[in-house]
PDB file of N, CA and C in Angstrom:
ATOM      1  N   UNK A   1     -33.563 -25.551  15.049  1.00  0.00           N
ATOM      2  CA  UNK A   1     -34.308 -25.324  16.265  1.00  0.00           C
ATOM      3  C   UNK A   1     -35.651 -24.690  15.953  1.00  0.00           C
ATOM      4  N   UNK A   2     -35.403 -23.273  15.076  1.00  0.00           N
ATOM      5  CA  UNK A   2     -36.553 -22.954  14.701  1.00  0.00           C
ATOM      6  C   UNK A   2     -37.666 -23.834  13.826  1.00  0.00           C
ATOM      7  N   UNK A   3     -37.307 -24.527  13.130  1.00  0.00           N
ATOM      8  CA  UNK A   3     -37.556 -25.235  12.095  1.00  0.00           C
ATOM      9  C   UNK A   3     -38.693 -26.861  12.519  1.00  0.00           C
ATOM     10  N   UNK A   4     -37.772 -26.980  13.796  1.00  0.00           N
ATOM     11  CA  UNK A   4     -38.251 -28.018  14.361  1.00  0.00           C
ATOM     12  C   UNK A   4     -39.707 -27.479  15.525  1.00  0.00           C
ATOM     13  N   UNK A   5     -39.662 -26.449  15.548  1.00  0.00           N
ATOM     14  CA  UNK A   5     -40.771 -26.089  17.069  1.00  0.00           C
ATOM     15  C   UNK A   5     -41.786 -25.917  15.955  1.00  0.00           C
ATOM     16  N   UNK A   6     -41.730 -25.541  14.298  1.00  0.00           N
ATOM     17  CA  UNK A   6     -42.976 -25.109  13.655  1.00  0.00           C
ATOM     18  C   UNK A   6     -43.354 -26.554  13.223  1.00  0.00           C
ATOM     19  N   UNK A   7     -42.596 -27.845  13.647  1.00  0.00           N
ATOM     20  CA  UNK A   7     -43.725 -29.154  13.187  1.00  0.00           C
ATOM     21  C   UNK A   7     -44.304 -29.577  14.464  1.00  0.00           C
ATOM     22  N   UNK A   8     -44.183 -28.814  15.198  1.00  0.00           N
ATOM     23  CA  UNK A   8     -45.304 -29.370  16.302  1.00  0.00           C
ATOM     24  C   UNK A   8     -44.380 -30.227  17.651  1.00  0.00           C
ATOM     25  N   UNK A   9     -43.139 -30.334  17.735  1.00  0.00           N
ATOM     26  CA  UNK A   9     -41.845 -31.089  18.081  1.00  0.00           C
ATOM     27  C   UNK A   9     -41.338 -29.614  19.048  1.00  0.00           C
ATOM     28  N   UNK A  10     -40.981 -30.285  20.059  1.00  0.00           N
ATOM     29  CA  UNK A  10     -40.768 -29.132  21.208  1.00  0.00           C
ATOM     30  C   UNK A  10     -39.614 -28.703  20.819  1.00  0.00           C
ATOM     31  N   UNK A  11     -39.569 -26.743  20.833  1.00  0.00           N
ATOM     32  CA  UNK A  11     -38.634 -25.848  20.367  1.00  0.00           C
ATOM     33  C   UNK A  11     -38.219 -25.109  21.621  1.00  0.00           C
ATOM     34  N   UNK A  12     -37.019 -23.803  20.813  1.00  0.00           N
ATOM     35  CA  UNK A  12     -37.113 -23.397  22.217  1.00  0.00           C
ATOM     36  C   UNK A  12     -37.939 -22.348  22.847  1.00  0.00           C
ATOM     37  N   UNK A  13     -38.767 -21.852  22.097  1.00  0.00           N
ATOM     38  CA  UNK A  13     -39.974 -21.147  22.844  1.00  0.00           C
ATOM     39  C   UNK A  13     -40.673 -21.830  23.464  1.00  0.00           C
ATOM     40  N   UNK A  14     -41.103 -23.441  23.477  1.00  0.00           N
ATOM     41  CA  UNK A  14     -42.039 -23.800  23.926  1.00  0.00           C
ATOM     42  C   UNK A  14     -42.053 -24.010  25.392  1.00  0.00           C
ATOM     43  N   UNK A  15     -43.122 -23.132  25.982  1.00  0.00           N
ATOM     44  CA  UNK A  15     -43.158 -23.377  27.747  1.00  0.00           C
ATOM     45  C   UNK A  15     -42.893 -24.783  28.698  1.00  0.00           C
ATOM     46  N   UNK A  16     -43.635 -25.897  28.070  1.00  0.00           N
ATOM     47  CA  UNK A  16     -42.833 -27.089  29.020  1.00  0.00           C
ATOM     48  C   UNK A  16     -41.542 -27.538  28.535  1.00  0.00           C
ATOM     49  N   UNK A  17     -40.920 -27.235  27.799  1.00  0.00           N
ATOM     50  CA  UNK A  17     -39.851 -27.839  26.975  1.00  0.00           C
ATOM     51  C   UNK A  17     -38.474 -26.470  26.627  1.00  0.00           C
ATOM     52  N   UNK A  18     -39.411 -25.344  26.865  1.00  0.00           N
ATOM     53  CA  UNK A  18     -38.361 -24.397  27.026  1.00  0.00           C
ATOM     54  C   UNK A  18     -36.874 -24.709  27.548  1.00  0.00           C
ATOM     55  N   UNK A  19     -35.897 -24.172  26.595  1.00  0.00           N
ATOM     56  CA  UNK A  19     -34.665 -24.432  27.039  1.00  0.00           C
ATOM     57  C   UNK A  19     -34.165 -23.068  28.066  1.00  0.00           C
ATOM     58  N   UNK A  20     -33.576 -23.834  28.839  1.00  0.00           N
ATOM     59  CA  UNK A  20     -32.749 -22.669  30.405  1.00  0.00           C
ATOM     60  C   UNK A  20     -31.176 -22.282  29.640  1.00  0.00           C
ATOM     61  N   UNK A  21     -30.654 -23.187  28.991  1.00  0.00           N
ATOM     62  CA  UNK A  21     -29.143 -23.061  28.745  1.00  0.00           C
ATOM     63  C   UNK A  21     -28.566 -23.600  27.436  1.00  0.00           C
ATOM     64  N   UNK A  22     -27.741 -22.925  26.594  1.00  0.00           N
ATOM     65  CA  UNK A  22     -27.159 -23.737  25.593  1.00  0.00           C
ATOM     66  C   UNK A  22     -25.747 -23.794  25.588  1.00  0.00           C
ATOM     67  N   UNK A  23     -25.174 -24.890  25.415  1.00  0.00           N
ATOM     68  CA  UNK A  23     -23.726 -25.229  25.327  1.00  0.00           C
ATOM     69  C   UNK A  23     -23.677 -25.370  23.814  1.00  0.00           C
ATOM     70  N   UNK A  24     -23.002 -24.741  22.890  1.00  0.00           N
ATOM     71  CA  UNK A  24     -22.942 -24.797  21.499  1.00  0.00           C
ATOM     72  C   UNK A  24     -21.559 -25.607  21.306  1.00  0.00           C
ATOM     73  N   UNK A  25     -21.570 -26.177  20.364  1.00  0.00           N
ATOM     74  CA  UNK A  25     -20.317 -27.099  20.337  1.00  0.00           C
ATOM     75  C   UNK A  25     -19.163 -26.326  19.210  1.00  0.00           C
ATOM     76  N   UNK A  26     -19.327 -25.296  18.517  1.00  0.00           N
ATOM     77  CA  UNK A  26     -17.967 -24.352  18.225  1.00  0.00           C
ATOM     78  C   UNK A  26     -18.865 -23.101  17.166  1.00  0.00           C
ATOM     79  N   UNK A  27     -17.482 -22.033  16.817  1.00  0.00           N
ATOM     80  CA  UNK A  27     -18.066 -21.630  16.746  1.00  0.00           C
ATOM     81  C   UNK A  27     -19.479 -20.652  15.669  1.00  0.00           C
ATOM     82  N   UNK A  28     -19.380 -21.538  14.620  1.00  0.00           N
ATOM     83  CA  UNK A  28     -20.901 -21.784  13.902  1.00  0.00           C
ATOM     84  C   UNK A  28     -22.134 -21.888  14.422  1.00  0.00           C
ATOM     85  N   UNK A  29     -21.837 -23.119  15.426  1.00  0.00           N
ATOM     86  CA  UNK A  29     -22.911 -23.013  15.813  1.00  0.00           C
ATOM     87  C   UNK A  29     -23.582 -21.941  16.879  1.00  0.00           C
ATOM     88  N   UNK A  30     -22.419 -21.818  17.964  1.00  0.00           N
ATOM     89  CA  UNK A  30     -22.727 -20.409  17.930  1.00  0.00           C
ATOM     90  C   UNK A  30     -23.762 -19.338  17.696  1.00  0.00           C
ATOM     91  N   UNK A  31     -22.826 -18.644  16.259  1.00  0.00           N
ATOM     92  CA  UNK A  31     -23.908 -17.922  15.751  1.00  0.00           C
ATOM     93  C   UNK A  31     -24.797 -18.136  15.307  1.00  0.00           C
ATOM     94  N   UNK A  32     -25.622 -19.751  15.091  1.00  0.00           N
ATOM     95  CA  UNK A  32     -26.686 -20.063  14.427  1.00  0.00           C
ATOM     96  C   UNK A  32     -27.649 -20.112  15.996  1.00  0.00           C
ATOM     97  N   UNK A  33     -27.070 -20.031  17.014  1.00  0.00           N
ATOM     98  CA  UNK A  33     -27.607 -20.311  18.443  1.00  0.00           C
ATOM     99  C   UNK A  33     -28.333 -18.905  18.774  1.00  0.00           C
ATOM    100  N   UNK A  34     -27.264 -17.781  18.360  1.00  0.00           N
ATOM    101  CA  UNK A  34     -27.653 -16.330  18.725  1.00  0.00           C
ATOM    102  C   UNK A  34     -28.364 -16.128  18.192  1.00  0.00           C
ATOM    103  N   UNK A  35     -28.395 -16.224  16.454  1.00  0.00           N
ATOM    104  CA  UNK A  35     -29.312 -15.952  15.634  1.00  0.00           C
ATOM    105  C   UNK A  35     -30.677 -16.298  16.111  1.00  0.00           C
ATOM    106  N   UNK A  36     -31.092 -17.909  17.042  1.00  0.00           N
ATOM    107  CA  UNK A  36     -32.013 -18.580  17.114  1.00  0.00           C
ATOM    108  C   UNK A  36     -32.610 -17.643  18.049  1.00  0.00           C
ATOM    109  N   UNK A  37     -32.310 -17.496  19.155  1.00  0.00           N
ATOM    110  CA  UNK A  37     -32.151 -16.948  20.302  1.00  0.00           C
ATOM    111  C   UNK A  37     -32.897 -15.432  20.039  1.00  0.00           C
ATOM    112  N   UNK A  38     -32.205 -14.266  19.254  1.00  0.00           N
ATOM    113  CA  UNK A  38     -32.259 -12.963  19.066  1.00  0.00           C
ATOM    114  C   UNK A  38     -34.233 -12.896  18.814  1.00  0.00           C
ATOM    115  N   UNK A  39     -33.910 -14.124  17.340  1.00  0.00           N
ATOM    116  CA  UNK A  39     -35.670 -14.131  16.779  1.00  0.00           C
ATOM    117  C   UNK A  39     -36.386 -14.559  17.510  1.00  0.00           C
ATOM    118  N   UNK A  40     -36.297 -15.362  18.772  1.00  0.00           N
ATOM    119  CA  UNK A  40     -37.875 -15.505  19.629  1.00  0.00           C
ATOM    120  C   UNK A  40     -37.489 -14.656  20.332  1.00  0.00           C
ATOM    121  N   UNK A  41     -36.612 -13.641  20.725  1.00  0.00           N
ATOM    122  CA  UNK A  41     -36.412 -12.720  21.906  1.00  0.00           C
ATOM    123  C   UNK A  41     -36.340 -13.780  23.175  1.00  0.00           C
ATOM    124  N   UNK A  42     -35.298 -14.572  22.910  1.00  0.00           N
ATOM    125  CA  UNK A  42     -34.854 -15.161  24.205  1.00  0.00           C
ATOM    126  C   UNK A  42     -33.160 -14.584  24.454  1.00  0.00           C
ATOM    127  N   UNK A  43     -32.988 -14.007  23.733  1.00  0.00           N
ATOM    128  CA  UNK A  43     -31.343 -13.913  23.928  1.00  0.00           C
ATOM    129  C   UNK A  43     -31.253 -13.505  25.212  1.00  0.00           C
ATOM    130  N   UNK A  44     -31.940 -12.846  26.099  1.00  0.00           N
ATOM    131  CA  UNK A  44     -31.987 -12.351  28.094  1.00  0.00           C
ATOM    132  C   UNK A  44     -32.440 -13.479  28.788  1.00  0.00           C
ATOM    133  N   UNK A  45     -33.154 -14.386  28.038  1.00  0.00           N
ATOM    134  CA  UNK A  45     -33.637 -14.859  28.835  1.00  0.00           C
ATOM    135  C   UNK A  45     -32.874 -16.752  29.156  1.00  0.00           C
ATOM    136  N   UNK A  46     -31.777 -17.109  27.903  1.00  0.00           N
ATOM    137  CA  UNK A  46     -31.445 -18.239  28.203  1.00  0.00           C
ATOM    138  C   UNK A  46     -29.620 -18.455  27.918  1.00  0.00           C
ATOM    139  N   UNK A  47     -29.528 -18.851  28.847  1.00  0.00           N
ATOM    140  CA  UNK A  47     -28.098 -18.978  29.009  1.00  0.00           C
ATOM    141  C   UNK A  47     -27.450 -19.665  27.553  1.00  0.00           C
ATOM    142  N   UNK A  48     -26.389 -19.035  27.108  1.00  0.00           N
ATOM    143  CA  UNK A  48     -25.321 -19.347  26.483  1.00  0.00           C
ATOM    144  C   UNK A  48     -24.000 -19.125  26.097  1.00  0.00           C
ATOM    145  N   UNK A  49     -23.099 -20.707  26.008  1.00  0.00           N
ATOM    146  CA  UNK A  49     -21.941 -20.491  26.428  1.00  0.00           C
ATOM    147  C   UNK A  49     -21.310 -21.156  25.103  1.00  0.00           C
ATOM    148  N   UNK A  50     -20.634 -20.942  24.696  1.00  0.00           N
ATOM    149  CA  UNK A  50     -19.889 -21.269  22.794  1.00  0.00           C
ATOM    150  C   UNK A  50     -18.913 -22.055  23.347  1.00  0.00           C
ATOM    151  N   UNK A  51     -18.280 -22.743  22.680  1.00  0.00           N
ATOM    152  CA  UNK A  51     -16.621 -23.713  22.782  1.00  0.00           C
ATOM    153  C   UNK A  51     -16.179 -23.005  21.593  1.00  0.00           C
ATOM    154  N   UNK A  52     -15.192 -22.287  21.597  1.00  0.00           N
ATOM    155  CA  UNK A  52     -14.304 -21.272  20.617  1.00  0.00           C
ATOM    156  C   UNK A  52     -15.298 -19.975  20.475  1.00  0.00           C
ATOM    157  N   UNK A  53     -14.065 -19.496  20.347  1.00  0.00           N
ATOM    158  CA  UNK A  53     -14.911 -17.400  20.311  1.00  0.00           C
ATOM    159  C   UNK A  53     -15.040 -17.140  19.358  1.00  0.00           C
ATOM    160  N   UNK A  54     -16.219 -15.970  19.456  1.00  0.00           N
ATOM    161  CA  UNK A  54     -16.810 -15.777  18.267  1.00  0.00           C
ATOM    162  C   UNK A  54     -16.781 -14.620  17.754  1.00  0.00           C
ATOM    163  N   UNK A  55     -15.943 -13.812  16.422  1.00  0.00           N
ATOM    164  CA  UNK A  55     -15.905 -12.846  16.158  1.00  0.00           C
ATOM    165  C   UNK A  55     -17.193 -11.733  16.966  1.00  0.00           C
ATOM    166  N   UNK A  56     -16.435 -10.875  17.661  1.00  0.00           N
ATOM    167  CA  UNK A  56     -16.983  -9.895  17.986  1.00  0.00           C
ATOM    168  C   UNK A  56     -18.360 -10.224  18.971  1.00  0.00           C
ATOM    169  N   UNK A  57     -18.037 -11.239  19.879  1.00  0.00           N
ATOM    170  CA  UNK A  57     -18.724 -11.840  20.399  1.00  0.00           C
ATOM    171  C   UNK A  57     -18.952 -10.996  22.068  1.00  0.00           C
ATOM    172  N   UNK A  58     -17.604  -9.896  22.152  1.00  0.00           N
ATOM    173  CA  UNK A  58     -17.887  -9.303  23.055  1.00  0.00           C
ATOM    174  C   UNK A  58     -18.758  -7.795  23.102  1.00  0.00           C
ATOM    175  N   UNK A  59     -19.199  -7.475  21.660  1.00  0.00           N
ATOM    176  CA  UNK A  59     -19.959  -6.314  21.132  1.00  0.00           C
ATOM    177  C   UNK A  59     -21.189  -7.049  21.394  1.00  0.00           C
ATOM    178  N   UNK A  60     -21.635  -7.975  21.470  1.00  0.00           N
ATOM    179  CA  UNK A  60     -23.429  -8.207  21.295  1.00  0.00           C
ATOM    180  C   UNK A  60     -24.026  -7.718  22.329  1.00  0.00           C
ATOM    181  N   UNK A  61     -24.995  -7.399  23.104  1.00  0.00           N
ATOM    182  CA  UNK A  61     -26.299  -7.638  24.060  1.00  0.00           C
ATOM    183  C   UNK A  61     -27.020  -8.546  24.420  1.00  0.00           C
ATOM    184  N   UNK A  62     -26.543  -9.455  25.365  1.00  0.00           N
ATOM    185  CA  UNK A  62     -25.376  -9.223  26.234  1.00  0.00           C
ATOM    186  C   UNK A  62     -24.084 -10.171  25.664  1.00  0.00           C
ATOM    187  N   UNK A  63     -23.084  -9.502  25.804  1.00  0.00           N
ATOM    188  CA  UNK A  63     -21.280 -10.562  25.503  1.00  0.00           C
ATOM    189  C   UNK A  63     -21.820 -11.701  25.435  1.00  0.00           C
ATOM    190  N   UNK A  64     -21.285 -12.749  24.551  1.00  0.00           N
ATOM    191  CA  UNK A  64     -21.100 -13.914  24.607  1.00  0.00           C
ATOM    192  C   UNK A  64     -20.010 -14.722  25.238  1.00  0.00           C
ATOM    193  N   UNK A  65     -20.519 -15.341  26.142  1.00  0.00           N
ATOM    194  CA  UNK A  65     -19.406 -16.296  27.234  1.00  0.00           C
ATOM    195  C   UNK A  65     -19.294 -17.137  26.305  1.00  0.00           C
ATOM    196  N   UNK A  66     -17.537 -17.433  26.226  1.00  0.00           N
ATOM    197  CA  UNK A  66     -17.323 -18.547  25.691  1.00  0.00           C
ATOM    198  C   UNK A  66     -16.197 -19.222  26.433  1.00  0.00           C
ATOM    199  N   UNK A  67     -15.934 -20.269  25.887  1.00  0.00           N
ATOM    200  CA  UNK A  67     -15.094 -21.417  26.065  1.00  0.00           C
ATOM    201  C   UNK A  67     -13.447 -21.116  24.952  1.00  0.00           C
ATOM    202  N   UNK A  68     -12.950 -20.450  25.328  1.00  0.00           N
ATOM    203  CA  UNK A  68     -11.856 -20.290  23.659  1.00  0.00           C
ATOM    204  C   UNK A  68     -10.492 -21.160  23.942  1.00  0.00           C
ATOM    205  N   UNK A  69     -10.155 -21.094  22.588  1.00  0.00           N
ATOM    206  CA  UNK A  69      -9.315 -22.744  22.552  1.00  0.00           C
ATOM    207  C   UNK A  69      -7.702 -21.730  21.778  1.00  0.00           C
ATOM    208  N   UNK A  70      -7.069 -22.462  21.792  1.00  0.00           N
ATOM    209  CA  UNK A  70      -5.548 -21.854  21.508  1.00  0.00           C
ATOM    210  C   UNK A  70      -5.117 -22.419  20.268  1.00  0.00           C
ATOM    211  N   UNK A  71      -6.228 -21.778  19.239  1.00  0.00           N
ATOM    212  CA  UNK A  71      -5.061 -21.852  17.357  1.00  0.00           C
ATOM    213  C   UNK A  71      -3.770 -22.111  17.842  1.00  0.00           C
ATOM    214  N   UNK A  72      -3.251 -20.794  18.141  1.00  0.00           N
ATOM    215  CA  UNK A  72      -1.978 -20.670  17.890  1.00  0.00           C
ATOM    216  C   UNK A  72      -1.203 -21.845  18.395  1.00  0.00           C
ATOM    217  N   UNK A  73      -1.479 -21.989  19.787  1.00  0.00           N
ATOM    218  CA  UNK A  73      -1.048 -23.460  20.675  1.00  0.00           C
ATOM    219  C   UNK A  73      -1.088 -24.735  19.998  1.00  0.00           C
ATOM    220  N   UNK A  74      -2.278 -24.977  19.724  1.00  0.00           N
ATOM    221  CA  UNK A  74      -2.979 -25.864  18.631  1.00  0.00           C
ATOM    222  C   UNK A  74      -1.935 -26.479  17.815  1.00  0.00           C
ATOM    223  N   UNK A  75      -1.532 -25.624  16.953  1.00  0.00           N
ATOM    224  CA  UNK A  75      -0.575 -25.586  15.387  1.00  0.00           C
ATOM    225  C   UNK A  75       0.358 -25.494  15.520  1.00  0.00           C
ATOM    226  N   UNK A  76       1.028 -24.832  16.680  1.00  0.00           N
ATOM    227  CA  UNK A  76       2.830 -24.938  17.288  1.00  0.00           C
ATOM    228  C   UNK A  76       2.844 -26.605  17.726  1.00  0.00           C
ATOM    229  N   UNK A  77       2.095 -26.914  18.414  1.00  0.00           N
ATOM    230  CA  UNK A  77       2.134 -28.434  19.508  1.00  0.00           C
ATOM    231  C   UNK A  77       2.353 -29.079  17.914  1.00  0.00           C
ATOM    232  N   UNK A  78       1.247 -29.121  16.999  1.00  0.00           N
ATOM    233  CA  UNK A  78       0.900 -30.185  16.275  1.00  0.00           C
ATOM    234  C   UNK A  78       2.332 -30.131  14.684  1.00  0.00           C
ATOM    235  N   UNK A  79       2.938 -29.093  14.850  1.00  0.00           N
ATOM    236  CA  UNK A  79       3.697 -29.118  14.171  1.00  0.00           C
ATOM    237  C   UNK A  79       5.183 -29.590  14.288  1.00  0.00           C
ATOM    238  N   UNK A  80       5.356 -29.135  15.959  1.00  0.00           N
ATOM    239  CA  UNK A  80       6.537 -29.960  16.783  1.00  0.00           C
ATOM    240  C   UNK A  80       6.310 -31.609  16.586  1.00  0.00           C
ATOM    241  N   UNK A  81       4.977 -32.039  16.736  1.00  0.00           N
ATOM    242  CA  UNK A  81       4.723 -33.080  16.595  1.00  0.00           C
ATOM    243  C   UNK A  81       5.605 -34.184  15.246  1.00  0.00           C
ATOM    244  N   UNK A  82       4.930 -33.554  14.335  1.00  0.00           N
ATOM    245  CA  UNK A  82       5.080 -33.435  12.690  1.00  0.00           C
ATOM    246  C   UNK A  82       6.736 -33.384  12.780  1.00  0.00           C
ATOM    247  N   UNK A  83       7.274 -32.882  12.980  1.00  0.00           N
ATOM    248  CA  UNK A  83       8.440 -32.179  12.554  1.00  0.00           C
ATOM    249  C   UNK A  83       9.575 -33.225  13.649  1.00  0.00           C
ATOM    250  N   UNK A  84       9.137 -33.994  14.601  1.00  0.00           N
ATOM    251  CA  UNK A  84       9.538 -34.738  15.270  1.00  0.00           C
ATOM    252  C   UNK A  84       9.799 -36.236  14.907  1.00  0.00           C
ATOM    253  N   UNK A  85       8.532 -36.364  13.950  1.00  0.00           N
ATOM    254  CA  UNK A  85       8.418 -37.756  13.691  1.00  0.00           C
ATOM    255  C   UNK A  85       9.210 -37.644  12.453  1.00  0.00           C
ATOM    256  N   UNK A  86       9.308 -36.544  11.729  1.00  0.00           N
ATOM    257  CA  UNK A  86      10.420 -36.464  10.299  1.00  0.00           C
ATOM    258  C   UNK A  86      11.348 -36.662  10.831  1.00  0.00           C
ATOM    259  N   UNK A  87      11.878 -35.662  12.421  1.00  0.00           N
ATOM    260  CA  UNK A  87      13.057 -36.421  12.638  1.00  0.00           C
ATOM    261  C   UNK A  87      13.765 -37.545  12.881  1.00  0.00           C
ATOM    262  N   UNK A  88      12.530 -38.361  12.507  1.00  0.00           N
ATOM    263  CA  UNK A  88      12.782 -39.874  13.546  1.00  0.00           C
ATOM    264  C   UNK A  88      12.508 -40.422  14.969  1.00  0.00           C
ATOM    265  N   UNK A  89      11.515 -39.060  15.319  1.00  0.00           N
ATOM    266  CA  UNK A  89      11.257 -39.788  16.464  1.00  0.00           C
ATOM    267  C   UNK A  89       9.946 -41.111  16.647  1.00  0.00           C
ATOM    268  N   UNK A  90      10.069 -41.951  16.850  1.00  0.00           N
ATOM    269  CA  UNK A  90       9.302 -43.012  17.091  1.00  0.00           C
ATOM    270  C   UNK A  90       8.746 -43.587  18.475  1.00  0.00           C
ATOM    271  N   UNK A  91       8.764 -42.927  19.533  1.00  0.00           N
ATOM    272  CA  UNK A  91       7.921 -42.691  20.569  1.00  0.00           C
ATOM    273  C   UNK A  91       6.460 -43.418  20.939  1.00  0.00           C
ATOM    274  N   UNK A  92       6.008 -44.159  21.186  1.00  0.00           N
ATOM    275  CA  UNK A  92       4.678 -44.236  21.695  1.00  0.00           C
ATOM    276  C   UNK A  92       3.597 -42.696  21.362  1.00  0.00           C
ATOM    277  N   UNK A  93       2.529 -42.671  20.507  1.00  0.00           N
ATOM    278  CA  UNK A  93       2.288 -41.747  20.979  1.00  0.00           C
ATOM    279  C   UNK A  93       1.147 -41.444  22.387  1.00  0.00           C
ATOM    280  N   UNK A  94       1.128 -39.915  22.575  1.00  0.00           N
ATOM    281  CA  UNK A  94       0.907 -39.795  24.184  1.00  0.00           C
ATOM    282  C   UNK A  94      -0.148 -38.410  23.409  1.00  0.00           C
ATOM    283  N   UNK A  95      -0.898 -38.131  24.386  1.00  0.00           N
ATOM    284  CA  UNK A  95      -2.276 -37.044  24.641  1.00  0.00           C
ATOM    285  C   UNK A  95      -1.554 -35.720  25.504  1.00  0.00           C
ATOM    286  N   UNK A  96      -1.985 -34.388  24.530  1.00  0.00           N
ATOM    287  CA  UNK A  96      -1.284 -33.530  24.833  1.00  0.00           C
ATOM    288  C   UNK A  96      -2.793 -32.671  25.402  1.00  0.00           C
ATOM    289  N   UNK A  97      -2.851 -32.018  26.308  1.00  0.00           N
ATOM    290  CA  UNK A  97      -3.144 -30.815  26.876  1.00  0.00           C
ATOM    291  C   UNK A  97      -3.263 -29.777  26.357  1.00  0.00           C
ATOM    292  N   UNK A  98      -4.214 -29.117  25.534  1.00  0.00           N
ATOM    293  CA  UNK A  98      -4.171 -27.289  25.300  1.00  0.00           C
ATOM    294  C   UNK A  98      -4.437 -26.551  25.904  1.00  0.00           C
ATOM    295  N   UNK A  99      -4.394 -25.976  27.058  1.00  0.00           N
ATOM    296  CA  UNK A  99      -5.306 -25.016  28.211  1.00  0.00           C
ATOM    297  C   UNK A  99      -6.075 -24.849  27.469  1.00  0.00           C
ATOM    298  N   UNK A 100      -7.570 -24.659  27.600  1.00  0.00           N
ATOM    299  CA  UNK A 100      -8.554 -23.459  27.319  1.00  0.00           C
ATOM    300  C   UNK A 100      -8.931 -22.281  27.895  1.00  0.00           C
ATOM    301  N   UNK A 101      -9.892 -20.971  27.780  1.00  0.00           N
ATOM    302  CA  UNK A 101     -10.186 -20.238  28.756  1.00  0.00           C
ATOM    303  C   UNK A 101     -11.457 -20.049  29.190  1.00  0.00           C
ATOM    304  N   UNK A 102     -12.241 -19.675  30.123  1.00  0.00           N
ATOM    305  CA  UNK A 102     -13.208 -19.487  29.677  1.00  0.00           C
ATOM    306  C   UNK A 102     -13.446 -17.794  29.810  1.00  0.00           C
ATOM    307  N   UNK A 103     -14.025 -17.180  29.180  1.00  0.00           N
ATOM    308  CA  UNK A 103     -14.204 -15.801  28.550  1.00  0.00           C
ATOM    309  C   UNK A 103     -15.625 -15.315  28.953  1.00  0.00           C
ATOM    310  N   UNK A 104     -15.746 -14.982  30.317  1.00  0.00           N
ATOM    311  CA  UNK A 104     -17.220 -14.694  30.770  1.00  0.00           C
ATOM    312  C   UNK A 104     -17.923 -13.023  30.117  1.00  0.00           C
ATOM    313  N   UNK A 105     -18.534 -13.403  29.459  1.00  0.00           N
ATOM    314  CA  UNK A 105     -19.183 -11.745  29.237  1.00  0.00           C
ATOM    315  C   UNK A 105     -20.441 -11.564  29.108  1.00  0.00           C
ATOM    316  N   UNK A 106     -20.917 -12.183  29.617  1.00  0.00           N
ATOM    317  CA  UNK A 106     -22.819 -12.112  30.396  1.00  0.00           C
ATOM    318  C   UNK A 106     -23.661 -13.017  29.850  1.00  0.00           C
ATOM    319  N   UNK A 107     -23.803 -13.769  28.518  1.00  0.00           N
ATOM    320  CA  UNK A 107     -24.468 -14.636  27.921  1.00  0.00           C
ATOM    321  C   UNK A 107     -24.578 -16.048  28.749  1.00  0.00           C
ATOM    322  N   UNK A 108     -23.692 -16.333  29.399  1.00  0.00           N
ATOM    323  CA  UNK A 108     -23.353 -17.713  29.956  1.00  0.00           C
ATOM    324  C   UNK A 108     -23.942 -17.631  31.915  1.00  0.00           C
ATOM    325  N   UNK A 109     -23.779 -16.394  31.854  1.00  0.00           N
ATOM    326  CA  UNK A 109     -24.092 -15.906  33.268  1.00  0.00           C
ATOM    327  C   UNK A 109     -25.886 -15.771  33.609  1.00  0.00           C
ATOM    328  N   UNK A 110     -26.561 -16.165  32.404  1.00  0.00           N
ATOM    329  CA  UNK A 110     -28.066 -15.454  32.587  1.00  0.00           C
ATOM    330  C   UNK A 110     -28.766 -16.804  33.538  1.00  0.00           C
ATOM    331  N   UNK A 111     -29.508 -16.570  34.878  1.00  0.00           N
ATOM    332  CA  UNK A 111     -29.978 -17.132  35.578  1.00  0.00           C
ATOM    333  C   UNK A 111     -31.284 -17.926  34.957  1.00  0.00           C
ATOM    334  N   UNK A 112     -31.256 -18.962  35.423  1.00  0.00           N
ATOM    335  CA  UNK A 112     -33.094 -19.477  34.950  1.00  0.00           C
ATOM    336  C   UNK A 112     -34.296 -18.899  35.436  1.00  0.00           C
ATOM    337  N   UNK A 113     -35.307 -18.336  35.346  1.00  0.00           N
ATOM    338  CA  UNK A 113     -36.194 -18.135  35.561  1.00  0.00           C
ATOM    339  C   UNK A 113     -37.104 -19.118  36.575  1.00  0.00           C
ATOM    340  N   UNK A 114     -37.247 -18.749  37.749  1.00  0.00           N
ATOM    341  CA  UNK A 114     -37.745 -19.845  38.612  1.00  0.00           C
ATOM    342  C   UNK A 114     -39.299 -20.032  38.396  1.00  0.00           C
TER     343      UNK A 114
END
């Protein structure tokens, strides 16, 4: 992001192209989002929301809202799975459901600037 606004290619400081919101797709990117964010001093000023939580994501200024997903759920489902088909089960397979949550703690909540 940073990298791209110094060749002249709209970043996220830049006023017509300024970004309002980021949806990060897990959580690396994430912290490469905050990181981005902290160094132009936009972290107040633009919404962001992670898919999986991010160590200590509720200590920053301000919390990071995220999206968090269920390891544990995850690896129980996928092992019943596993452990089903050893038994012989031969089933059609079918699309399972993990709840997610979402984990509001002020990052995801920041309004746009009108």
């Amino acid at each position: 992001m940073l990298q791209a606004a110094s060749r002249g290619t709209p970043g996220l400081h830049d006023e017509e192209a300024a970004a309002r919101a980021i949806f990060s797709s897990q959580h690396l990117v994430t912290i490469g989002a905050i990181r981005a964010l902290r160094a132009l001093g936009l972290h107040r000023t633009v919404a962001l929301i992670g898919f999986d939580d991010v160590p200590l994501a509720d200590l920053l200024d301000p919390g990071i809202t995220v999206v968090a997903q269920d390891p544990q759920g995850i690896g129980r489902l996928a092992a019943e799975r596993v452990f089903a088909r050893l038994d012989g089960d031969r089933t059609i397979g079918k699309t399972y459901i993990v709840p997610t949550e979402l984990i509001a703690r002020g990052s995801g909540e920041i309004r746009p600037n009108d």
